[in-house]
N, C-alpha and C. Protein backbone atom coordinates (compact mmCIF):
# COMPACT_ATOMS: atom_id res chain seq x y z
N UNK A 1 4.33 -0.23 -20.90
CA UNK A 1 3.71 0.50 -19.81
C UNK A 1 4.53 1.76 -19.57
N UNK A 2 3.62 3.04 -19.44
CA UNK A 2 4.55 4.17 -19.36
C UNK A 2 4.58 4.36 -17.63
N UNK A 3 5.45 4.67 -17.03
CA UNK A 3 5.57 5.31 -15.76
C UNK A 3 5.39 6.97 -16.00
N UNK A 4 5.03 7.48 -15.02
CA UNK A 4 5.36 8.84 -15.12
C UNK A 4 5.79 9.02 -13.95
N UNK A 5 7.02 9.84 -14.42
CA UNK A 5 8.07 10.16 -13.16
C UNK A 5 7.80 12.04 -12.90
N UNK A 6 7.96 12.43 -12.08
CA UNK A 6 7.91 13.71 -11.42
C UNK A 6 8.41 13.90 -10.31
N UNK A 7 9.30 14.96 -10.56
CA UNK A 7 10.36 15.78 -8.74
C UNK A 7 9.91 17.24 -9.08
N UNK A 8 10.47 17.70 -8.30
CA UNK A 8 10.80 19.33 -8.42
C UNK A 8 11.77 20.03 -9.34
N UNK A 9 12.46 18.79 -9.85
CA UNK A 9 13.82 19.31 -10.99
C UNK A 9 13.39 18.47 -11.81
N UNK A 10 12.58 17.52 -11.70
CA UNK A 10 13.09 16.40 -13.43
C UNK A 10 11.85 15.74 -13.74
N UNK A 11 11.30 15.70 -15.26
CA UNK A 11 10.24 14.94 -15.58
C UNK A 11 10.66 14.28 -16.79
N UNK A 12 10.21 12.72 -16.27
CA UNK A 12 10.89 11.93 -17.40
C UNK A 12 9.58 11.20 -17.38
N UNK A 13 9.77 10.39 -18.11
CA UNK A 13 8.64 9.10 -18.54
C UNK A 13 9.59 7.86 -19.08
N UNK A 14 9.51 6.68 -17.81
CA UNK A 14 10.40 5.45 -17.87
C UNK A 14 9.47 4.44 -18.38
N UNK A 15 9.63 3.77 -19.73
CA UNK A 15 9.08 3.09 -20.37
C UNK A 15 9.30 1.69 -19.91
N UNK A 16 8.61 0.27 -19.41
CA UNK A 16 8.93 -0.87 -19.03
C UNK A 16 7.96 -1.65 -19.76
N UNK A 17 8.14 -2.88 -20.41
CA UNK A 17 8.00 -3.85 -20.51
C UNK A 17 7.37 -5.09 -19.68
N UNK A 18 6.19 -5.57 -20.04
CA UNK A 18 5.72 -6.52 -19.21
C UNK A 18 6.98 -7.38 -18.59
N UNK A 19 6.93 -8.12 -17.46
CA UNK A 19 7.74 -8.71 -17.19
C UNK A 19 8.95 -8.74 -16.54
N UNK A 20 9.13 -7.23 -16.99
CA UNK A 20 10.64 -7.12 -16.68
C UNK A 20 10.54 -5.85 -14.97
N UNK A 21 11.90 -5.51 -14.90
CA UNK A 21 11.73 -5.30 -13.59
C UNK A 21 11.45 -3.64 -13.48
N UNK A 22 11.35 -3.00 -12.70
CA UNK A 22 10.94 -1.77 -12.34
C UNK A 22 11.77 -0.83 -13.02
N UNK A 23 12.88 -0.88 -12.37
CA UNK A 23 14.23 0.23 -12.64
C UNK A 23 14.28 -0.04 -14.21
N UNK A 24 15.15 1.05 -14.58
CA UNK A 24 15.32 1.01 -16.00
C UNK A 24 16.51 0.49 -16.81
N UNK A 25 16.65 0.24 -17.04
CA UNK A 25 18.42 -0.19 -18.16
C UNK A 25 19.21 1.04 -18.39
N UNK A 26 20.58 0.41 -18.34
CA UNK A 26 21.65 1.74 -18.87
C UNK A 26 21.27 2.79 -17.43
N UNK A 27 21.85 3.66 -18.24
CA UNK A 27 22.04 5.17 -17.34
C UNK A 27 20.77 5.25 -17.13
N UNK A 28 19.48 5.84 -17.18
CA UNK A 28 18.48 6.05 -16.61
C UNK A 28 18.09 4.99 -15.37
N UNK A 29 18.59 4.19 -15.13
CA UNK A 29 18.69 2.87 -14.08
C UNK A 29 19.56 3.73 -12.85
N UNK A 30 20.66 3.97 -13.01
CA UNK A 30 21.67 4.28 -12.49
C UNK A 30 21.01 6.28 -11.65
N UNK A 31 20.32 6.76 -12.25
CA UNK A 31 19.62 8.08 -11.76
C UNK A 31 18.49 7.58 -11.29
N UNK A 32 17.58 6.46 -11.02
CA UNK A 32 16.90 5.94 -10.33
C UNK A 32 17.45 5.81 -8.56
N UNK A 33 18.46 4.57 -9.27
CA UNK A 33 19.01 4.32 -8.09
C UNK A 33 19.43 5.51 -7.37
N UNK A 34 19.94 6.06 -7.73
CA UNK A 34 20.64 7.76 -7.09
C UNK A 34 19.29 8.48 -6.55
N UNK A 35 18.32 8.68 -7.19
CA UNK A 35 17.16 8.76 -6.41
C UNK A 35 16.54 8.23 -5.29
N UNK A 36 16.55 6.64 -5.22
CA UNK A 36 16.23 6.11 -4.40
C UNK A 36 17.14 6.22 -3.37
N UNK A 37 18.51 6.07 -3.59
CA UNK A 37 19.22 5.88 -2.09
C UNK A 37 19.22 7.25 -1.46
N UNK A 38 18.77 8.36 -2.52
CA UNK A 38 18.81 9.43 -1.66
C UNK A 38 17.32 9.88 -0.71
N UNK A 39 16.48 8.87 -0.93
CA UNK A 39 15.39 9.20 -0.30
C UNK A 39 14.30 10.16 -0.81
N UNK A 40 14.73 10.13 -2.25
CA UNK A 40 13.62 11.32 -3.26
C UNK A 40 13.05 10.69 -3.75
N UNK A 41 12.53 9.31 -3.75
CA UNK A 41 11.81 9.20 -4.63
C UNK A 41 10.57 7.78 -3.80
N UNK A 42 9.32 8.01 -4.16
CA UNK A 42 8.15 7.09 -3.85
C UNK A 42 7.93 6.04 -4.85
N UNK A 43 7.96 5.11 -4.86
CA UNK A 43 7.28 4.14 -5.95
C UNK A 43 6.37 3.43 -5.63
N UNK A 44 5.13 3.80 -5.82
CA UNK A 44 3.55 2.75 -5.35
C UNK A 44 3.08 1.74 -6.69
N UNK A 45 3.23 0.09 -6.73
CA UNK A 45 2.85 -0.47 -7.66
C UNK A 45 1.17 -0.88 -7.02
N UNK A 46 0.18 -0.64 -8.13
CA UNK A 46 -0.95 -0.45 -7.78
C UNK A 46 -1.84 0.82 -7.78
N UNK A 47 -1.04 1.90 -7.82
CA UNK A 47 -1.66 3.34 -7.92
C UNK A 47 -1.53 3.84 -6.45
N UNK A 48 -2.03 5.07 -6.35
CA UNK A 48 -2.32 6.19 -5.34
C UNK A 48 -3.37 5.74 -4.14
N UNK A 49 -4.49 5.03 -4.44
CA UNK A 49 -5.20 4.34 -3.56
C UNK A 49 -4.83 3.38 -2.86
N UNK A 50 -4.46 2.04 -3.49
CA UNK A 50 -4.45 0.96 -3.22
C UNK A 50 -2.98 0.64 -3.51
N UNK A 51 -2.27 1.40 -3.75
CA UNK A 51 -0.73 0.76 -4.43
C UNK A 51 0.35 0.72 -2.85
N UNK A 52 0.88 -0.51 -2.91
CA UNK A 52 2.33 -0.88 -1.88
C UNK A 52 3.52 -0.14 -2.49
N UNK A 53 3.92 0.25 -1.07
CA UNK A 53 5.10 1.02 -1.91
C UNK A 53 6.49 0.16 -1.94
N UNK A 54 7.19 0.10 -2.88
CA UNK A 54 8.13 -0.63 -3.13
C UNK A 54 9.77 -0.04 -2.68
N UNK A 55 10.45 -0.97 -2.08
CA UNK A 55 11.50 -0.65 -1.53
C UNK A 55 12.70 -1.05 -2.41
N UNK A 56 12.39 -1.64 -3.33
CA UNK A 56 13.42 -2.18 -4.27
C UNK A 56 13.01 -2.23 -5.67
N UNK A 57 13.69 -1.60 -6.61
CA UNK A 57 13.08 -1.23 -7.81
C UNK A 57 13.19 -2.68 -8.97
N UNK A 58 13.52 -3.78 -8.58
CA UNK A 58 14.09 -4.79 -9.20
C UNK A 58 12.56 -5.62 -8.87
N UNK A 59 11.45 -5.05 -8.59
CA UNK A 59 9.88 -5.90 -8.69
C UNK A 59 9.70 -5.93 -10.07
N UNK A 60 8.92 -7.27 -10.24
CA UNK A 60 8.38 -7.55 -11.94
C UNK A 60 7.14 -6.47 -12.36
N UNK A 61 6.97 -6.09 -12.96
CA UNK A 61 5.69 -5.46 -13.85
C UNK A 61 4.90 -6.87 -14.40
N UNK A 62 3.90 -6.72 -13.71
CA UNK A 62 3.14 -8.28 -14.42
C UNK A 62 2.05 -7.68 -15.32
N UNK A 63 1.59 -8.56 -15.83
CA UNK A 63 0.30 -8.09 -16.39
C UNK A 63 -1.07 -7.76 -15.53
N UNK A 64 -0.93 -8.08 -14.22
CA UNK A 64 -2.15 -7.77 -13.83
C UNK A 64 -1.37 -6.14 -12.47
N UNK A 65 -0.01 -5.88 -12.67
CA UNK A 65 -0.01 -4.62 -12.55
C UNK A 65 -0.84 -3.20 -12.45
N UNK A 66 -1.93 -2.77 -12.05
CA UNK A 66 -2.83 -1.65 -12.12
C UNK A 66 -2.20 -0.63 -12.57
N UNK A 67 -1.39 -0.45 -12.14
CA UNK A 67 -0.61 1.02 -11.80
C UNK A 67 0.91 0.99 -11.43
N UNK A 68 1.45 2.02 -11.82
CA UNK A 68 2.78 2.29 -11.09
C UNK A 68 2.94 3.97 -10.82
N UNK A 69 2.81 4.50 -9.40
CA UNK A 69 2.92 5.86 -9.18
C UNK A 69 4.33 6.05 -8.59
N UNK A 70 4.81 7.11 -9.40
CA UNK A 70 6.46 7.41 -9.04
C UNK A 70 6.38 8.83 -8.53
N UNK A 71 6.92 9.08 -7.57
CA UNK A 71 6.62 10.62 -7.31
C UNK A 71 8.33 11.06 -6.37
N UNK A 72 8.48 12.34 -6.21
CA UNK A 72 9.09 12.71 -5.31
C UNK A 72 8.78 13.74 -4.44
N UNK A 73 7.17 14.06 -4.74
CA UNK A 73 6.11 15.04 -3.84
C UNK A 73 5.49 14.00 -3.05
N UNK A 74 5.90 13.73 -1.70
CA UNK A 74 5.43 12.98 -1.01
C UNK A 74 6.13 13.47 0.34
N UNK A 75 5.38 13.03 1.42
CA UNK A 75 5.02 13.54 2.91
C UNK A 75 5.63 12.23 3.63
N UNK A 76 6.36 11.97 4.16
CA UNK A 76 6.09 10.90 5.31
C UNK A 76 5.53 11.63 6.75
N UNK A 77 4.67 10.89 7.12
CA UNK A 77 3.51 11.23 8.04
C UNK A 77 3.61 10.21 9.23
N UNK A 78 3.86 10.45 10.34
CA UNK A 78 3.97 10.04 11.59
C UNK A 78 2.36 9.89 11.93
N UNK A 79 2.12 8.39 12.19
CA UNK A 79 0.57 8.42 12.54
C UNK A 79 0.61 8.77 14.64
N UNK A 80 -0.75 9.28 14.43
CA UNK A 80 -1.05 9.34 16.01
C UNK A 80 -2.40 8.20 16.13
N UNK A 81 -2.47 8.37 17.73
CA UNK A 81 -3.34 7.63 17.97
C UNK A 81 -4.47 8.00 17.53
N UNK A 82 -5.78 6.83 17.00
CA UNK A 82 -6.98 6.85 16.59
C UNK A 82 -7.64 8.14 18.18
N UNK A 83 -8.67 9.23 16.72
CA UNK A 83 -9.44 9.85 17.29
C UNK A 83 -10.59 9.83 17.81
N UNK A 84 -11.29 8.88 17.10
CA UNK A 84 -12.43 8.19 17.66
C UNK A 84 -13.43 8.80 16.22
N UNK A 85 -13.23 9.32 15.41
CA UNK A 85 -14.26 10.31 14.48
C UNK A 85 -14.81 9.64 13.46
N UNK A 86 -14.31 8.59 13.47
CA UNK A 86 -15.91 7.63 12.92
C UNK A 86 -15.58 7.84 10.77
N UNK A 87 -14.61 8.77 10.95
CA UNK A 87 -14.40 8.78 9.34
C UNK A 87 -14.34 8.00 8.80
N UNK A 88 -13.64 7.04 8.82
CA UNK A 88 -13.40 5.14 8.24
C UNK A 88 -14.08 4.45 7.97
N UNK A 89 -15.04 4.81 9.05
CA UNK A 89 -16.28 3.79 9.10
C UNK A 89 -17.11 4.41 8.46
N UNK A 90 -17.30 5.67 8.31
CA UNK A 90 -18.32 6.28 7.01
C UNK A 90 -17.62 5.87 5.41
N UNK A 91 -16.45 5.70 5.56
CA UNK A 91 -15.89 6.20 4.29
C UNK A 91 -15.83 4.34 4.17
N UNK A 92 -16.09 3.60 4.16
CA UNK A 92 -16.13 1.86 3.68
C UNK A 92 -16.94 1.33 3.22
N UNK A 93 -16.84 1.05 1.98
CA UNK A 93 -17.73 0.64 1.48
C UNK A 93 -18.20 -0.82 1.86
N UNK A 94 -17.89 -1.35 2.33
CA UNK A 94 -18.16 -2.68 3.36
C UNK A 94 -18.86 -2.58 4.40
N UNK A 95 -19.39 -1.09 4.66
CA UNK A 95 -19.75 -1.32 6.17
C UNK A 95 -18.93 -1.91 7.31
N UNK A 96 -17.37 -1.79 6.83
CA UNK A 96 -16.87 -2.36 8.26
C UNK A 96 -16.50 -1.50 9.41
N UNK A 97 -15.84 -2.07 10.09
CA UNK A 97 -15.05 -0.81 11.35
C UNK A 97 -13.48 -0.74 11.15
N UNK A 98 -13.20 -0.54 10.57
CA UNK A 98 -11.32 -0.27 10.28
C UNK A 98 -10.39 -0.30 11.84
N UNK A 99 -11.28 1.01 11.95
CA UNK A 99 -9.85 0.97 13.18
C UNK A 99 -9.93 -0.17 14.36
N UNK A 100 -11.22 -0.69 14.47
CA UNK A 100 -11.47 -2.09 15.28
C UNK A 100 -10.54 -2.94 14.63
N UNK A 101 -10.68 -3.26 13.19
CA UNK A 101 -10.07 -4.35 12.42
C UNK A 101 -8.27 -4.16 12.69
N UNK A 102 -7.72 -3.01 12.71
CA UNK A 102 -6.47 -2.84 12.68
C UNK A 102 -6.05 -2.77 13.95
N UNK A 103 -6.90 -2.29 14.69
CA UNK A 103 -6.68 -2.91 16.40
C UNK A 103 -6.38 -4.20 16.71
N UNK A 104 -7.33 -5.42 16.56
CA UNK A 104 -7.32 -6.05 16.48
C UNK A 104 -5.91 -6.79 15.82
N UNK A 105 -6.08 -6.65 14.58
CA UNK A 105 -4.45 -7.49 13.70
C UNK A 105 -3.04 -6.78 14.57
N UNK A 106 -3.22 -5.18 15.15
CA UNK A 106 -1.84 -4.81 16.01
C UNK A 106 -1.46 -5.35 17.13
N UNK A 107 -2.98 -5.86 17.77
CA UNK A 107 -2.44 -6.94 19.23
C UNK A 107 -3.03 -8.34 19.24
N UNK A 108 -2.94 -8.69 17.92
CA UNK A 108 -2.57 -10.15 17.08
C UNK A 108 -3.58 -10.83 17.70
N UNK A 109 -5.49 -10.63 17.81
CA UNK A 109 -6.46 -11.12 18.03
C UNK A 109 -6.83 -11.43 16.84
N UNK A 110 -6.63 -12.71 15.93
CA UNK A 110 -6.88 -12.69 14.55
C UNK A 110 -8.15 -13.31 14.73
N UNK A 111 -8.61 -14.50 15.72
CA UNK A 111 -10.30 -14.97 15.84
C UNK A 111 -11.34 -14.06 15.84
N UNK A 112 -10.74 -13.00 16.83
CA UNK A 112 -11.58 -11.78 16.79
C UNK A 112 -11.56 -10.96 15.67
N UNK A 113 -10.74 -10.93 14.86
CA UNK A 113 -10.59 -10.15 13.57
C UNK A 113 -11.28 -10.79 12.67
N UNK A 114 -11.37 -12.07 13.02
CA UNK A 114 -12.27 -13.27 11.93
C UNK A 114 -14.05 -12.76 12.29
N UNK A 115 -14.01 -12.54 13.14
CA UNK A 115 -15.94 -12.28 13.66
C UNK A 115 -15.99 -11.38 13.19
N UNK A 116 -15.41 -9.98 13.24
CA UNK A 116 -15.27 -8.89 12.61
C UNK A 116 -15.63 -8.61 11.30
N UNK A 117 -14.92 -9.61 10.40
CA UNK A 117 -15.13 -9.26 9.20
C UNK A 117 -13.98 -8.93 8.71
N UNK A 118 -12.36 -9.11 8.85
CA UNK A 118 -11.97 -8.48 8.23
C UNK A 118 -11.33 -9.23 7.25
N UNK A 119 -12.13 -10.45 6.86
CA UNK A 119 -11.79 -10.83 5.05
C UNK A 119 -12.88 -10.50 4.28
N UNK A 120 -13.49 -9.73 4.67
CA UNK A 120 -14.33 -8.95 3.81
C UNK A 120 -14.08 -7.74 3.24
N UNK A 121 -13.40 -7.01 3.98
CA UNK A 121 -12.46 -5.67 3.60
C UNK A 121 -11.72 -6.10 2.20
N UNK A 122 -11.97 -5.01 0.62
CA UNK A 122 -11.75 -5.43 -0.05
C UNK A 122 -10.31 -4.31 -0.40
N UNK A 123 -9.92 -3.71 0.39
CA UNK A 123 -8.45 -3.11 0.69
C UNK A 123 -8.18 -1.68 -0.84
N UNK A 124 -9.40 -1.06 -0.37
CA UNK A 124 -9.57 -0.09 -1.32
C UNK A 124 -8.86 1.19 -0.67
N UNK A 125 -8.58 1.18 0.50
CA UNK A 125 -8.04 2.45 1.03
C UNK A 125 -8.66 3.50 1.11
N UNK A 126 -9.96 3.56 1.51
CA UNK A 126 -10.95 4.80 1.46
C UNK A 126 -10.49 5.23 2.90
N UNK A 127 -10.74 4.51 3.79
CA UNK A 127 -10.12 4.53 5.09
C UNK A 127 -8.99 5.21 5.62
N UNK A 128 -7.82 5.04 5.07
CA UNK A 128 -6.98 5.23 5.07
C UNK A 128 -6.46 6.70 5.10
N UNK A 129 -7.30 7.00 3.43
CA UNK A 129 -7.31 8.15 3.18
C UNK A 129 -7.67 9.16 3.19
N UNK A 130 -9.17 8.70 4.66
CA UNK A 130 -10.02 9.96 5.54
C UNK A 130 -9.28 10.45 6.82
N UNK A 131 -7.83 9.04 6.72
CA UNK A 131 -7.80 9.16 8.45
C UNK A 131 -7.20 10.41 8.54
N UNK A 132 -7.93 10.98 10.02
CA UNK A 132 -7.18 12.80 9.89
C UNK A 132 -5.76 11.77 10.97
N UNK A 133 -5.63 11.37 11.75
CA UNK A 133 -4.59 10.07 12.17
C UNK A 133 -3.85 9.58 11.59
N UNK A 134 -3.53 9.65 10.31
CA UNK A 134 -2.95 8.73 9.48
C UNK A 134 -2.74 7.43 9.93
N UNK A 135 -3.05 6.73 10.61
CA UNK A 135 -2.75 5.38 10.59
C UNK A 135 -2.99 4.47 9.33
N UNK A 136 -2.03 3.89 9.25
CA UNK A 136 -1.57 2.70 8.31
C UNK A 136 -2.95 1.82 8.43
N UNK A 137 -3.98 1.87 8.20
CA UNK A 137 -5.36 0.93 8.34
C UNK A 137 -4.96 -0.10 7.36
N UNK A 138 -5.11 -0.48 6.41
CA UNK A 138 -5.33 -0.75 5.08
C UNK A 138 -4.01 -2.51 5.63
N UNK A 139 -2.61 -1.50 6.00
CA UNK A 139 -1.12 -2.53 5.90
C UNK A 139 -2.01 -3.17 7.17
N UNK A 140 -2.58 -2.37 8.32
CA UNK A 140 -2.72 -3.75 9.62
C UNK A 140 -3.83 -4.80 8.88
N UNK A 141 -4.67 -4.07 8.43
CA UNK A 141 -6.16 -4.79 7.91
C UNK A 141 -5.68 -6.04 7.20
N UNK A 142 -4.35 -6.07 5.95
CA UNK A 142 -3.38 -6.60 5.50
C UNK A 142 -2.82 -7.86 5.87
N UNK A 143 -2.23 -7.15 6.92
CA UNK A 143 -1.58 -8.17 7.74
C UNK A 143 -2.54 -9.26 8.51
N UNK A 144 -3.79 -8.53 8.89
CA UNK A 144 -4.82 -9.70 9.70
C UNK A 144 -5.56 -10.75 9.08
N UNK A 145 -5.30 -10.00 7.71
CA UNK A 145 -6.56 -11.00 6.77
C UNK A 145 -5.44 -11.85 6.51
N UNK A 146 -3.94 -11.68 6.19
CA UNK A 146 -3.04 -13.13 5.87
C UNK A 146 -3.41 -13.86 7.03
N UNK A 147 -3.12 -13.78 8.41
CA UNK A 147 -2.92 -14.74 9.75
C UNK A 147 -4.14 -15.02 9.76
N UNK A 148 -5.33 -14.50 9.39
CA UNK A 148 -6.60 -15.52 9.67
C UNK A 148 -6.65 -16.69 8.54
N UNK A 149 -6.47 -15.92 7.34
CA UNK A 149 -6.18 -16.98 5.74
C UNK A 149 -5.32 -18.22 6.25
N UNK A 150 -3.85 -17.86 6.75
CA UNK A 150 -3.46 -19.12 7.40
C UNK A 150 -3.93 -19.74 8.23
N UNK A 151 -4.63 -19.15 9.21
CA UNK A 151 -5.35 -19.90 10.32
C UNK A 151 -6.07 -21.10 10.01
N UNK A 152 -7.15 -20.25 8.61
CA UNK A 152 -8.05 -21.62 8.60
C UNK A 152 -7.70 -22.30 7.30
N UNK A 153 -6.42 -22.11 6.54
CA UNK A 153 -5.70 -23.53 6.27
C UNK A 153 -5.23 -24.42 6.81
N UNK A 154 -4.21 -23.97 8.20
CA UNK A 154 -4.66 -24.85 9.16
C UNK A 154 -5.40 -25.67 9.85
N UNK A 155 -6.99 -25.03 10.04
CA UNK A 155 -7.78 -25.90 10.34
C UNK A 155 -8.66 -27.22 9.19
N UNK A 156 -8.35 -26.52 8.27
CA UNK A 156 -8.63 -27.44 6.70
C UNK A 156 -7.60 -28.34 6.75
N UNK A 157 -6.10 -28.23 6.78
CA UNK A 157 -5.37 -29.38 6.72
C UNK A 157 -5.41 -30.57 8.23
């Protein structure tokens, strides 16, 4: 699997192996790390849409891996409060309501997140990526669909 790496000074391409872990071997490992602790560098496993970003470069590459986006052109973005502009909800292909759903999972109403719909959300990040808000939709939506998933293993066991 090829990575493609890109900064403002350096373009490399870090070659990995199913299985094995993110960072690289030898010296190119070691200018990773130096990257990372300096705060230059993004790693999304999954891609640009849908990819988690990883805080530790020692994650496996599996085979069902999508993607790996490495960048050091990246924004951290302070979300504000929801505007009310309805973008989310145009932009879902589910027909759901996002910012209801992530409301909901932020003040931990997961029954109500269950009527909602939000294990139906198939966590494509369209949402996400209209919000003029940036809010994190996608990580709360995330987080609600685990606590309902446990919920009703609970009620199954």
């Amino acid at each position: 699997m090829n990575v493609p790496c890109s900064g403002p000074r350096t373009r490399r391409e870090a070659t990995r192996q199913l299985g094995g872990p993110s960072a690289e071997r030898g010296e190119a490992r070691k200018k990773t790390r130096l990257l990372v602790a300096s705060d230059q560098l993004e790693l999304l496993m999954g891609g640009p849409m849908m990819g988690i970003a990883q805080f530790d470069l020692s994650v496996p590459v599996i085979k069902a891996t999508s993607g790996i986006v490495c960048t050091t052109d990246f924004k951290q973005v302070d979300p504000i409060a929801c505007i009310g502009c309805g973008a989310c909800v145009r932009s879902c292909p589910m027909f759901l309501m996002p910012t209801r759903l992530a409301r909901l999972s932020l003040i931990r109403h997961w029954s109500d997140a269950d009527k909602m719909g939000i294990m139906n959300c198939i966590e494509c990040g369209s949402c996400a990526y209209v919000c003029p808000s940036s809010i994190p939709l996608v990580q709360w939506i995330r987080v609600g669909k685990q606590k309902v998933y446990e919920l009703q293993c609970d009620l199954v066991v």
